[in-house]
C-alpha atoms as a PDB file:
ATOM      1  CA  UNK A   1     151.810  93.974  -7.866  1.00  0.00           C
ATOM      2  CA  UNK A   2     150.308  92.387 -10.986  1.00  0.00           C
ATOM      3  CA  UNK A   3     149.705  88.660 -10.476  1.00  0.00           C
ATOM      4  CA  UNK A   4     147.804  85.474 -12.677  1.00  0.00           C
ATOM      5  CA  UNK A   5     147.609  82.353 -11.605  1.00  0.00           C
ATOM      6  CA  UNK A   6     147.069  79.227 -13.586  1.00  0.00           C
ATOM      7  CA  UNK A   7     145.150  76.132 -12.503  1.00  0.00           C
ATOM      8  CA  UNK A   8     143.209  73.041 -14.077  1.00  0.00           C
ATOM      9  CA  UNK A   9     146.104  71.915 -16.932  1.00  0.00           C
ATOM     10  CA  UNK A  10     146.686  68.172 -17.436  1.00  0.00           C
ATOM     11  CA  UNK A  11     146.907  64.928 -19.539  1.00  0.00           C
ATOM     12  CA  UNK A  12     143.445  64.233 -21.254  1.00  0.00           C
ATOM     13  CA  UNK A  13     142.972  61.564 -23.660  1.00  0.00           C
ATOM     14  CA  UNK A  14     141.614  62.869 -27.212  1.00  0.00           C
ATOM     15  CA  UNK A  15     137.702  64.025 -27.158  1.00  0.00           C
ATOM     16  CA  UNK A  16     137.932  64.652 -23.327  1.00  0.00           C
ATOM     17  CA  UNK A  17     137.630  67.913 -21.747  1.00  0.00           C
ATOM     18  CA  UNK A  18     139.560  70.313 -19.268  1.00  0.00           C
ATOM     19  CA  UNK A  19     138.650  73.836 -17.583  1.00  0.00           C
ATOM     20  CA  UNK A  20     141.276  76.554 -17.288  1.00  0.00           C
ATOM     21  CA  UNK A  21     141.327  79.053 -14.619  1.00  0.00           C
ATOM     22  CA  UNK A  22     143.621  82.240 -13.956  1.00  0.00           C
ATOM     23  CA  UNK A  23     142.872  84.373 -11.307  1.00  0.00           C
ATOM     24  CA  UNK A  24     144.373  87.445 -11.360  1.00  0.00           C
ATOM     25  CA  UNK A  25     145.017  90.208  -8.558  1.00  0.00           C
ATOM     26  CA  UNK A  26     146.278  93.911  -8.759  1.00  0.00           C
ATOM     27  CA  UNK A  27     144.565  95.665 -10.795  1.00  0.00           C
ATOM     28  CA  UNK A  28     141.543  95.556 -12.900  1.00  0.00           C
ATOM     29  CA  UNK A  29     142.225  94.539 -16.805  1.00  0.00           C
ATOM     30  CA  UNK A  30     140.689  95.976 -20.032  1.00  0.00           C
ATOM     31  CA  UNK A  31     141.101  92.218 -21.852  1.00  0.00           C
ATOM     32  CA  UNK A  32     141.993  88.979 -20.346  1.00  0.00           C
ATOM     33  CA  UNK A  33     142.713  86.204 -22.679  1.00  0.00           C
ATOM     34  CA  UNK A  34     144.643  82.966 -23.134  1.00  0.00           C
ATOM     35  CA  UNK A  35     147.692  82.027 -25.741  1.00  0.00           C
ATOM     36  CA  UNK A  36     149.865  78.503 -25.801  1.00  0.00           C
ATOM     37  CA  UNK A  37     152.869  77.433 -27.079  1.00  0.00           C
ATOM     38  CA  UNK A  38     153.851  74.070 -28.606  1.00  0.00           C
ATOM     39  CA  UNK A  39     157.371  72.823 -28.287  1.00  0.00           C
ATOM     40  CA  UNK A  40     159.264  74.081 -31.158  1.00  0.00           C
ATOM     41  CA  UNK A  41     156.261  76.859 -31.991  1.00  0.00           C
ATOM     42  CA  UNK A  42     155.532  80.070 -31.429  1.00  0.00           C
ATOM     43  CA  UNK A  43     153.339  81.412 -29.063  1.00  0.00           C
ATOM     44  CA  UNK A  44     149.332  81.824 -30.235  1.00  0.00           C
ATOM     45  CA  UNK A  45     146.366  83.443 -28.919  1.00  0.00           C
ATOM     46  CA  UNK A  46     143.545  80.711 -28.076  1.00  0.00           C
ATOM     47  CA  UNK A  47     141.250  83.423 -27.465  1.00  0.00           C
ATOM     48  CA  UNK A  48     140.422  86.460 -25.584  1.00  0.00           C
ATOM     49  CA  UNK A  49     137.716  88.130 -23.600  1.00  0.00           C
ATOM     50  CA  UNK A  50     137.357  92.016 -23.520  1.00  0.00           C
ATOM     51  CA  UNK A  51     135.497  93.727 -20.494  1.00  0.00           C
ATOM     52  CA  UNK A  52     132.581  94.357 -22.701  1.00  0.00           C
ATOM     53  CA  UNK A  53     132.032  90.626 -23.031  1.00  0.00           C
ATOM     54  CA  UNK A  54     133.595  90.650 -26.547  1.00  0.00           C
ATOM     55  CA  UNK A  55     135.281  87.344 -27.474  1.00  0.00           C
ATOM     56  CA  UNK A  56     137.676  86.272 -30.180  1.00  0.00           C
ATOM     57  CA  UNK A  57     139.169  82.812 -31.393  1.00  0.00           C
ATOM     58  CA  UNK A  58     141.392  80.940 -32.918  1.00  0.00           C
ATOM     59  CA  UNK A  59     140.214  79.300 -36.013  1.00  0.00           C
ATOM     60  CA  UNK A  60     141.289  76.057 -34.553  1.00  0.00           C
ATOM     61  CA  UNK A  61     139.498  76.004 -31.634  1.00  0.00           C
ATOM     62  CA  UNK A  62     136.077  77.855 -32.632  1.00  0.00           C
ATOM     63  CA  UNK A  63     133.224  75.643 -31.303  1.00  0.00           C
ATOM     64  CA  UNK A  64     135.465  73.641 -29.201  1.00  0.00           C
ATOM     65  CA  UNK A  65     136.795  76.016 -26.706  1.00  0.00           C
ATOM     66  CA  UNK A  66     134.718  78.710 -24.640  1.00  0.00           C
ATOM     67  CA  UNK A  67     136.302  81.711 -22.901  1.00  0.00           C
ATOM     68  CA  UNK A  68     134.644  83.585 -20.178  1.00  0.00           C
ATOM     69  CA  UNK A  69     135.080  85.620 -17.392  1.00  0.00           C
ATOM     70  CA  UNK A  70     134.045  86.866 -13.941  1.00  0.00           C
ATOM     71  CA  UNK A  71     134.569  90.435 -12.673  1.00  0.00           C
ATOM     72  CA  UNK A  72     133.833  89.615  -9.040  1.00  0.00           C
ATOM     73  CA  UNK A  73     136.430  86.926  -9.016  1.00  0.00           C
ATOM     74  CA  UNK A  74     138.974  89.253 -11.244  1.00  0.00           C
ATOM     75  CA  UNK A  75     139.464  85.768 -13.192  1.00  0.00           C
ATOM     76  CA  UNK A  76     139.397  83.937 -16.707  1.00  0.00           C
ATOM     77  CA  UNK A  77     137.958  80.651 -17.781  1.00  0.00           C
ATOM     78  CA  UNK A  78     138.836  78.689 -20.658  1.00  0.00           C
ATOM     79  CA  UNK A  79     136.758  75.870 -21.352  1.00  0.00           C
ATOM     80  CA  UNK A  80     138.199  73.167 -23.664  1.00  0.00           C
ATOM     81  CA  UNK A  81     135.750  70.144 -25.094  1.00  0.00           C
ATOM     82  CA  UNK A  82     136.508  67.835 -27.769  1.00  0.00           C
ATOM     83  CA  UNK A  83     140.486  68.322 -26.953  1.00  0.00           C
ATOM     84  CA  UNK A  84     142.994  67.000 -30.012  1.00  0.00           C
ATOM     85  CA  UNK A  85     146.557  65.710 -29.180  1.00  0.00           C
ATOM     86  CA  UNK A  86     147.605  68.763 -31.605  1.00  0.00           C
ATOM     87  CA  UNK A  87     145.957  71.238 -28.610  1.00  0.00           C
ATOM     88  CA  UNK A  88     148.980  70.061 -26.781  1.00  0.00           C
ATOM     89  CA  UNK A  89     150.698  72.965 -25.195  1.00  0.00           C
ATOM     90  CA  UNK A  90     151.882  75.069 -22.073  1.00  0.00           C
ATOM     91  CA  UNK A  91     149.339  77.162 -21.730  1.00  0.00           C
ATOM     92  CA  UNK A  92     149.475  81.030 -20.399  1.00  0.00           C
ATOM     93  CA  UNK A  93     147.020  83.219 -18.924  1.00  0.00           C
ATOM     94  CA  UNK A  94     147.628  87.298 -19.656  1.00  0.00           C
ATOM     95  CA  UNK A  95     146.086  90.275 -19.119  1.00  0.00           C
ATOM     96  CA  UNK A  96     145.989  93.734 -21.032  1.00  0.00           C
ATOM     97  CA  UNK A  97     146.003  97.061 -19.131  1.00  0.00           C
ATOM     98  CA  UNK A  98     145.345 100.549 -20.732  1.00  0.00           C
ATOM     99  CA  UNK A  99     145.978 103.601 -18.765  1.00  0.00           C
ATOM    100  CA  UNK A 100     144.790 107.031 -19.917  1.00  0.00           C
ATOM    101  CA  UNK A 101     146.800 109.264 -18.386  1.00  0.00           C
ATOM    102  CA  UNK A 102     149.306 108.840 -19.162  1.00  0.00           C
ATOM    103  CA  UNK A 103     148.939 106.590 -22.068  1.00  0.00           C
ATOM    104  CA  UNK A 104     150.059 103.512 -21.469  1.00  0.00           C
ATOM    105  CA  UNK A 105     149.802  99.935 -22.240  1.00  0.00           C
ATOM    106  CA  UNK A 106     150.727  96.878 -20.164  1.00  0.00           C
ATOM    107  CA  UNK A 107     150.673  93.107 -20.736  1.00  0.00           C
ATOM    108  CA  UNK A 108     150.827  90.890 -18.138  1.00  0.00           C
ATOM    109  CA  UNK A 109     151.500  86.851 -18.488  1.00  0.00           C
ATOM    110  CA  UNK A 110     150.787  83.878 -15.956  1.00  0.00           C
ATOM    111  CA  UNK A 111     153.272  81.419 -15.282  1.00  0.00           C
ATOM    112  CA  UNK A 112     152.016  78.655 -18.018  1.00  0.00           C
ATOM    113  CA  UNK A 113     149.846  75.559 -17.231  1.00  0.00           C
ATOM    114  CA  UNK A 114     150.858  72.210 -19.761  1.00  0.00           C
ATOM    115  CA  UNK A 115     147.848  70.650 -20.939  1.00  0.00           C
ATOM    116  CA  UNK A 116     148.532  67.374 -22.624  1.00  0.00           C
ATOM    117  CA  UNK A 117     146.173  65.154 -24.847  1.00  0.00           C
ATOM    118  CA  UNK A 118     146.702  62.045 -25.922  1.00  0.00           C
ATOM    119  CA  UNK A 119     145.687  59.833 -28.921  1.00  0.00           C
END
């Protein structure tokens, strides 16, 4: 059974910084990444992490926010510096799976960590 769990959300004050984990048991995934949602918004991707090593961001957080990951550990990192009260959001680990045979694709989502900053 597919599991990721969320840790390290919380109330910042603006400019601070916070560290995202998800570890994530089961299986093995193709691309790990993580998305938020705002009240009253839809969901977003932050960024993502393939398991090449590739990353990819949202405009808004380029050069604030670093993704990475360990394969030993099975888990993702998102590292958030200069945080903005506008980065305010629950935010959710997931996890893409792509079987050959037969084809198949599977997304898998963590329960949702709030991180809150304040002005």
């Amino acid at each position: 059974q597919v599991q990721l769990v969320e840790s390290g959300g919380g109330l910042v004050q603006a400019g601070g910084s916070l560290r995202l984990s998800c570890a994530a048991s089961g299986s093995i995934f193709n691309a790990m990444g993580w998305y938020r949602q705002a009240p009253g918004k839809q969901r977003e991707l932050v960024a993502s992490i393939t398991s090449g090593g590739s990353t990819n961001y949202a405009d808004s957080v380029k050069g604030r926010f670093t993704i990475s990951r360990d394969k030993d550990k099975n888990s993702v990192y998102l590292q958030m510096n200069s945080l903005k009260p506008e980065d305010t959001a629950v935010y959710y680990c997931n996890a893409n799976l792509k079987v050959v045979w037969p084809p198949a694709e599977y997304e898998y989502w963590g329960q949702g960590t709030q991180v809150t900053v304040s002005s």
